[in-house]
N, C-alpha and C. Protein backbone atom coordinates (compact mmCIF):
# COMPACT_ATOMS: atom_id res chain seq x y z
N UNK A 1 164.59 -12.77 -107.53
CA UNK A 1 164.43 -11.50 -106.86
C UNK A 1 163.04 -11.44 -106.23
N UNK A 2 162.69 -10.77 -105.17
CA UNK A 2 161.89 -11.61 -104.36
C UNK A 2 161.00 -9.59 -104.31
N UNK A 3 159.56 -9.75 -104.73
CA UNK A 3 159.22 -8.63 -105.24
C UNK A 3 158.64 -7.66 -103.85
N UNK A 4 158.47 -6.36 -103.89
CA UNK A 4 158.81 -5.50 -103.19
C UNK A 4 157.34 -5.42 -101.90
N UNK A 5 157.15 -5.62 -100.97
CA UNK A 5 155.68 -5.82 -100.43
C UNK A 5 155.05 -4.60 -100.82
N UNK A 6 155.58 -3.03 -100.52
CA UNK A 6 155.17 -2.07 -100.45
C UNK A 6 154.47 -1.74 -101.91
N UNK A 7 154.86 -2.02 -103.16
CA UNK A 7 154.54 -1.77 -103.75
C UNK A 7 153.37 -2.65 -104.72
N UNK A 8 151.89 -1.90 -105.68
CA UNK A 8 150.93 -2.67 -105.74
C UNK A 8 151.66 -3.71 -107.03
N UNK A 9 150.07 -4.42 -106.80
CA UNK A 9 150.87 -5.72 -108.45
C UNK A 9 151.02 -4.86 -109.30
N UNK A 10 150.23 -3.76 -109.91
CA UNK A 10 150.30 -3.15 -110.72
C UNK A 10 151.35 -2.84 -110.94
N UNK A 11 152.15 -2.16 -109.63
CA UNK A 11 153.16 -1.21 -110.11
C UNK A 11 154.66 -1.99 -110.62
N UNK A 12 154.17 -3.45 -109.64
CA UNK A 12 155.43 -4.07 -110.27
C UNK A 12 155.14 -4.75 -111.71
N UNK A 13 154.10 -5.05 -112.09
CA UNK A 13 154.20 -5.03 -113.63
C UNK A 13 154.78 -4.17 -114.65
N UNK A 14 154.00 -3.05 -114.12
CA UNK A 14 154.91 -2.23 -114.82
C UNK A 14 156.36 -1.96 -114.63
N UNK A 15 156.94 -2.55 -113.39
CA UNK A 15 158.50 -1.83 -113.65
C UNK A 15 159.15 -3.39 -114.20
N UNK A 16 158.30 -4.50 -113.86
CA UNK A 16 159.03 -5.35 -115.29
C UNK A 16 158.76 -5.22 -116.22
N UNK A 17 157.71 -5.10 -117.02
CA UNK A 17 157.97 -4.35 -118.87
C UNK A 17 158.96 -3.15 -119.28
N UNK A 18 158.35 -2.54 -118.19
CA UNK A 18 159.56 -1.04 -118.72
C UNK A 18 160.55 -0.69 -117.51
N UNK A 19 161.91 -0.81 -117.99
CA UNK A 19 162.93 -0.52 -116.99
C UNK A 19 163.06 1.12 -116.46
N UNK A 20 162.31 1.86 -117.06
CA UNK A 20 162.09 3.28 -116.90
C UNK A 20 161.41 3.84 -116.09
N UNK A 21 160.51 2.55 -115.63
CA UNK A 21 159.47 2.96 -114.65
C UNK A 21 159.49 2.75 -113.18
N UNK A 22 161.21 2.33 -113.63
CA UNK A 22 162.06 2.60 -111.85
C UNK A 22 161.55 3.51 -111.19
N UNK A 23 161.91 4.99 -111.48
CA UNK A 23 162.06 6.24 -110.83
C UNK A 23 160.62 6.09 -110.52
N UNK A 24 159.03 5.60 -110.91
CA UNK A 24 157.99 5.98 -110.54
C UNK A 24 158.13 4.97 -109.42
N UNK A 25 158.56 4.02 -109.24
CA UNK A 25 158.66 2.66 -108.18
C UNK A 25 159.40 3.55 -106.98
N UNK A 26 160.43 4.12 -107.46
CA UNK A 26 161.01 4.76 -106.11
C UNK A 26 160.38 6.07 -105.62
N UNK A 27 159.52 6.55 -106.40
CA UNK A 27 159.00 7.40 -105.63
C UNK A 27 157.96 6.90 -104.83
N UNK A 28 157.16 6.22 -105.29
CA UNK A 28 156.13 5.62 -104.60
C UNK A 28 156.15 4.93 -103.00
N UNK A 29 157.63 4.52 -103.02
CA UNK A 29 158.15 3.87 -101.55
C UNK A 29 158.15 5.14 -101.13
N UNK A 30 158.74 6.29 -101.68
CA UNK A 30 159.16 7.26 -100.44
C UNK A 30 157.49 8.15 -100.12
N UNK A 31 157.06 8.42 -101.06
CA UNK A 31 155.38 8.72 -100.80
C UNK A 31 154.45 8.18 -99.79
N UNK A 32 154.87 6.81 -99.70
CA UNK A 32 154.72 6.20 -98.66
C UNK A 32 155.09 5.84 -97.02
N UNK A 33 156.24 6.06 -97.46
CA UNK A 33 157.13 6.29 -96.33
C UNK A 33 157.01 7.88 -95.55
N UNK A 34 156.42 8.33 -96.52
CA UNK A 34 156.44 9.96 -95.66
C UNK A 34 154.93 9.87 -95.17
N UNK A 35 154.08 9.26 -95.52
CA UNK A 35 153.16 9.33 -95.06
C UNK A 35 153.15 8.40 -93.29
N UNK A 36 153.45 7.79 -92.37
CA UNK A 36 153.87 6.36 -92.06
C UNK A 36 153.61 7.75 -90.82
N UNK A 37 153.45 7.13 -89.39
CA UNK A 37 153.78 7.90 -88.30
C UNK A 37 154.87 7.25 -87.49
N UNK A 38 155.73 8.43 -86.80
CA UNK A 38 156.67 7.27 -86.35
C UNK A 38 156.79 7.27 -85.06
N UNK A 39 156.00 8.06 -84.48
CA UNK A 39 155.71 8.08 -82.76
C UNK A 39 156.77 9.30 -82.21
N UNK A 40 155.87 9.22 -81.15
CA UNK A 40 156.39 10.43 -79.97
C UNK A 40 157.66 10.10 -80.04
N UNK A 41 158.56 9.28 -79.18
CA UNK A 41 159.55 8.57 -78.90
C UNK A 41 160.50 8.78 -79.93
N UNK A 42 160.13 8.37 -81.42
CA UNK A 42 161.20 8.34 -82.18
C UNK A 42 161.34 9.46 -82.88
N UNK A 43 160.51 10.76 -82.81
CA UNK A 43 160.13 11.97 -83.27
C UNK A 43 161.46 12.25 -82.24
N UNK A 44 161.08 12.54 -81.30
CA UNK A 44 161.91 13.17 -80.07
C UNK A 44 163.13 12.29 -80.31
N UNK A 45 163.49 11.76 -80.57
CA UNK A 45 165.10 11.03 -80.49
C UNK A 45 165.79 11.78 -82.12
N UNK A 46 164.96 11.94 -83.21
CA UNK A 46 165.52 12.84 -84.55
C UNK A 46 165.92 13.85 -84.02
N UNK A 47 164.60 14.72 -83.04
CA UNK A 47 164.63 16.03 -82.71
C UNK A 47 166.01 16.19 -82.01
N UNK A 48 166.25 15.64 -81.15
CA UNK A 48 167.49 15.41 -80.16
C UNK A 48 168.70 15.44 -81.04
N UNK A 49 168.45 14.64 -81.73
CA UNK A 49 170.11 14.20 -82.69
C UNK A 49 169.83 15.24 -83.69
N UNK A 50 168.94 16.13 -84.50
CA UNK A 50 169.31 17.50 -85.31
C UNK A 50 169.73 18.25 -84.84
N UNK A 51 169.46 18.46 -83.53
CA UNK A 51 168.87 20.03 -82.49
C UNK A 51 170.12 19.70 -81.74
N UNK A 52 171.00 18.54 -81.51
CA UNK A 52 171.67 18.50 -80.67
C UNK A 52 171.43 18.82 -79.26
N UNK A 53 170.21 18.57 -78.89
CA UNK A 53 169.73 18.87 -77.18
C UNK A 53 169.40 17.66 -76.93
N UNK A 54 169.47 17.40 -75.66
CA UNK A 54 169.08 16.13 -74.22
C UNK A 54 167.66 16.12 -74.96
N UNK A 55 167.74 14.25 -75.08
CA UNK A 55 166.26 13.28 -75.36
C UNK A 55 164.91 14.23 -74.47
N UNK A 56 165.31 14.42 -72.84
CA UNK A 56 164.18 15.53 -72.35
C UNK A 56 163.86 16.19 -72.59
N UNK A 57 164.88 16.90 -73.14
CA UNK A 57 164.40 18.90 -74.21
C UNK A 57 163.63 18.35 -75.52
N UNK A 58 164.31 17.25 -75.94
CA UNK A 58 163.59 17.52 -77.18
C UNK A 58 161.94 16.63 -77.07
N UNK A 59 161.80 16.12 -76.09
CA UNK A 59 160.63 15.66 -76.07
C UNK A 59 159.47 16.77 -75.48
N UNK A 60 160.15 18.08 -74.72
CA UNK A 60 159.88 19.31 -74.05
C UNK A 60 159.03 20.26 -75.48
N UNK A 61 160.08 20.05 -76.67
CA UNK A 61 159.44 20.81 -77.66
C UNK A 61 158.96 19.98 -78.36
N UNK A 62 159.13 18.95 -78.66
CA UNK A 62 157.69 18.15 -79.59
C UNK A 62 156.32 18.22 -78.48
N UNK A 63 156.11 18.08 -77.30
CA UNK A 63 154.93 17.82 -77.14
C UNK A 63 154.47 19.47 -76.87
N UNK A 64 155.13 20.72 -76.68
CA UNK A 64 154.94 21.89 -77.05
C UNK A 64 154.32 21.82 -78.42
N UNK A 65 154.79 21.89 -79.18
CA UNK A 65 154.39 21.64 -80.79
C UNK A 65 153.07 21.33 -81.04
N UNK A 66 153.02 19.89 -80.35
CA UNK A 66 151.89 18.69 -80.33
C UNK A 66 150.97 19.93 -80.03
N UNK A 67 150.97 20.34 -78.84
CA UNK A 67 149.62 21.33 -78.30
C UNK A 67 149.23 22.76 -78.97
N UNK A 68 149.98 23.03 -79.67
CA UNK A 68 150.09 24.15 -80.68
C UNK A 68 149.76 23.81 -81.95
N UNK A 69 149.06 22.18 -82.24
CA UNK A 69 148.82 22.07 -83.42
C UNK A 69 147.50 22.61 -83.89
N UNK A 70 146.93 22.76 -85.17
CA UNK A 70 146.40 23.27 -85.60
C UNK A 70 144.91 21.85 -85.77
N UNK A 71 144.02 22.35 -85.91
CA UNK A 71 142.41 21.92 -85.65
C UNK A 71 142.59 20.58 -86.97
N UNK A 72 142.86 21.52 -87.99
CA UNK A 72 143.57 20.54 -89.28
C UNK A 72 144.46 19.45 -88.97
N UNK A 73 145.42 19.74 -88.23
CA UNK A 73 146.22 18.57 -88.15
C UNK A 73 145.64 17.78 -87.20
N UNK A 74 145.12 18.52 -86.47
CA UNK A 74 144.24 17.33 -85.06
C UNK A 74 143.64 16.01 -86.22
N UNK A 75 142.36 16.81 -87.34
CA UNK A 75 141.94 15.72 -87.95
C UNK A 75 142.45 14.84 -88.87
N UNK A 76 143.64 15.42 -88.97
CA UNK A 76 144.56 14.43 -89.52
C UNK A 76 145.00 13.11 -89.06
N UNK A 77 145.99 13.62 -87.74
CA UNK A 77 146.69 12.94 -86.50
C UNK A 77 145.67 13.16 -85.14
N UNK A 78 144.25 12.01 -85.37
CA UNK A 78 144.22 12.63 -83.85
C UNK A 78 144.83 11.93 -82.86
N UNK A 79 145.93 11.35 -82.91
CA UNK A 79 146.97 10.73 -81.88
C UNK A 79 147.47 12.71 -81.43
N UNK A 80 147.49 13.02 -82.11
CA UNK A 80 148.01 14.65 -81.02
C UNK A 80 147.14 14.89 -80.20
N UNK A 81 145.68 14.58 -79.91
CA UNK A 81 144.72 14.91 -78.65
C UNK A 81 145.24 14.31 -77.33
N UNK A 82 146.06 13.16 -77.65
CA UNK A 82 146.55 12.34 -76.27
C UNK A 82 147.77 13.14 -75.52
N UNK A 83 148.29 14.32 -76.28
CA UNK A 83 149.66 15.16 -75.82
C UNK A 83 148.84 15.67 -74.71
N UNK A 84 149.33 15.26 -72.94
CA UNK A 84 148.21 16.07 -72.01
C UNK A 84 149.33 17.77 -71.79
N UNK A 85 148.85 18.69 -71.33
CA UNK A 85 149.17 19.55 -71.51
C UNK A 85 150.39 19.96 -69.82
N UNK A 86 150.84 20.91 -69.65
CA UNK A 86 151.96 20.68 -68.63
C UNK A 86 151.07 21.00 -67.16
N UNK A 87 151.17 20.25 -66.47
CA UNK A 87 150.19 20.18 -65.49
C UNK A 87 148.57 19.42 -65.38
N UNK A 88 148.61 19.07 -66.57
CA UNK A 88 147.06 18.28 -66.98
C UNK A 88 146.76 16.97 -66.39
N UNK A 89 145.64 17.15 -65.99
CA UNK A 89 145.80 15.47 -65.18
C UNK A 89 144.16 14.70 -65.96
N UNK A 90 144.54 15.11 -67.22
CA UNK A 90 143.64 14.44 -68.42
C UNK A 90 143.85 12.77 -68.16
């Protein structure tokens, strides 16, 4: 069995001694995984397929969004400073 990249040596030591320490192994992928960015593009293609609206609309309200973000999330993601605004010739 060929061991997991995402996860540290540590953690796979521990989930071979103790078989219990699955559930902390699987959380840890998804902790990770939520952290991960997945781009304009593939944001707007979820948005599209929840929202059921045209790939254009939904890229219409993510980069709406984008410009409505908050100072906090800027320093989070500053990939949102690159959203130019409607008419911007940034």
């Amino acid at each position: 069995m060929r061991p997991d990249p995402v996860l540290s040596v540590r953690q796979r030591r521990l989930a071979a001694a103790n078989p219990a320490v699955e559930s902390t192994r699987q959380k840890s992928v998804i902790e990770l995984s939520d952290r991960m960015q997945r781009g304009f593009k593939n944001n707007a293609q979820r948005i599209a397929k929840k929202q059921g609206v045209p790939y254009d609309r939904a890229a219409a309200i993510l980069a709406a969004s984008s410009r409505r973000a908050s100072a906090a999330a800027r320093r989070k993601n500053p990939r949102l400073n690159k959203v130019k605004g409607k008419g911007d010739n940034k």
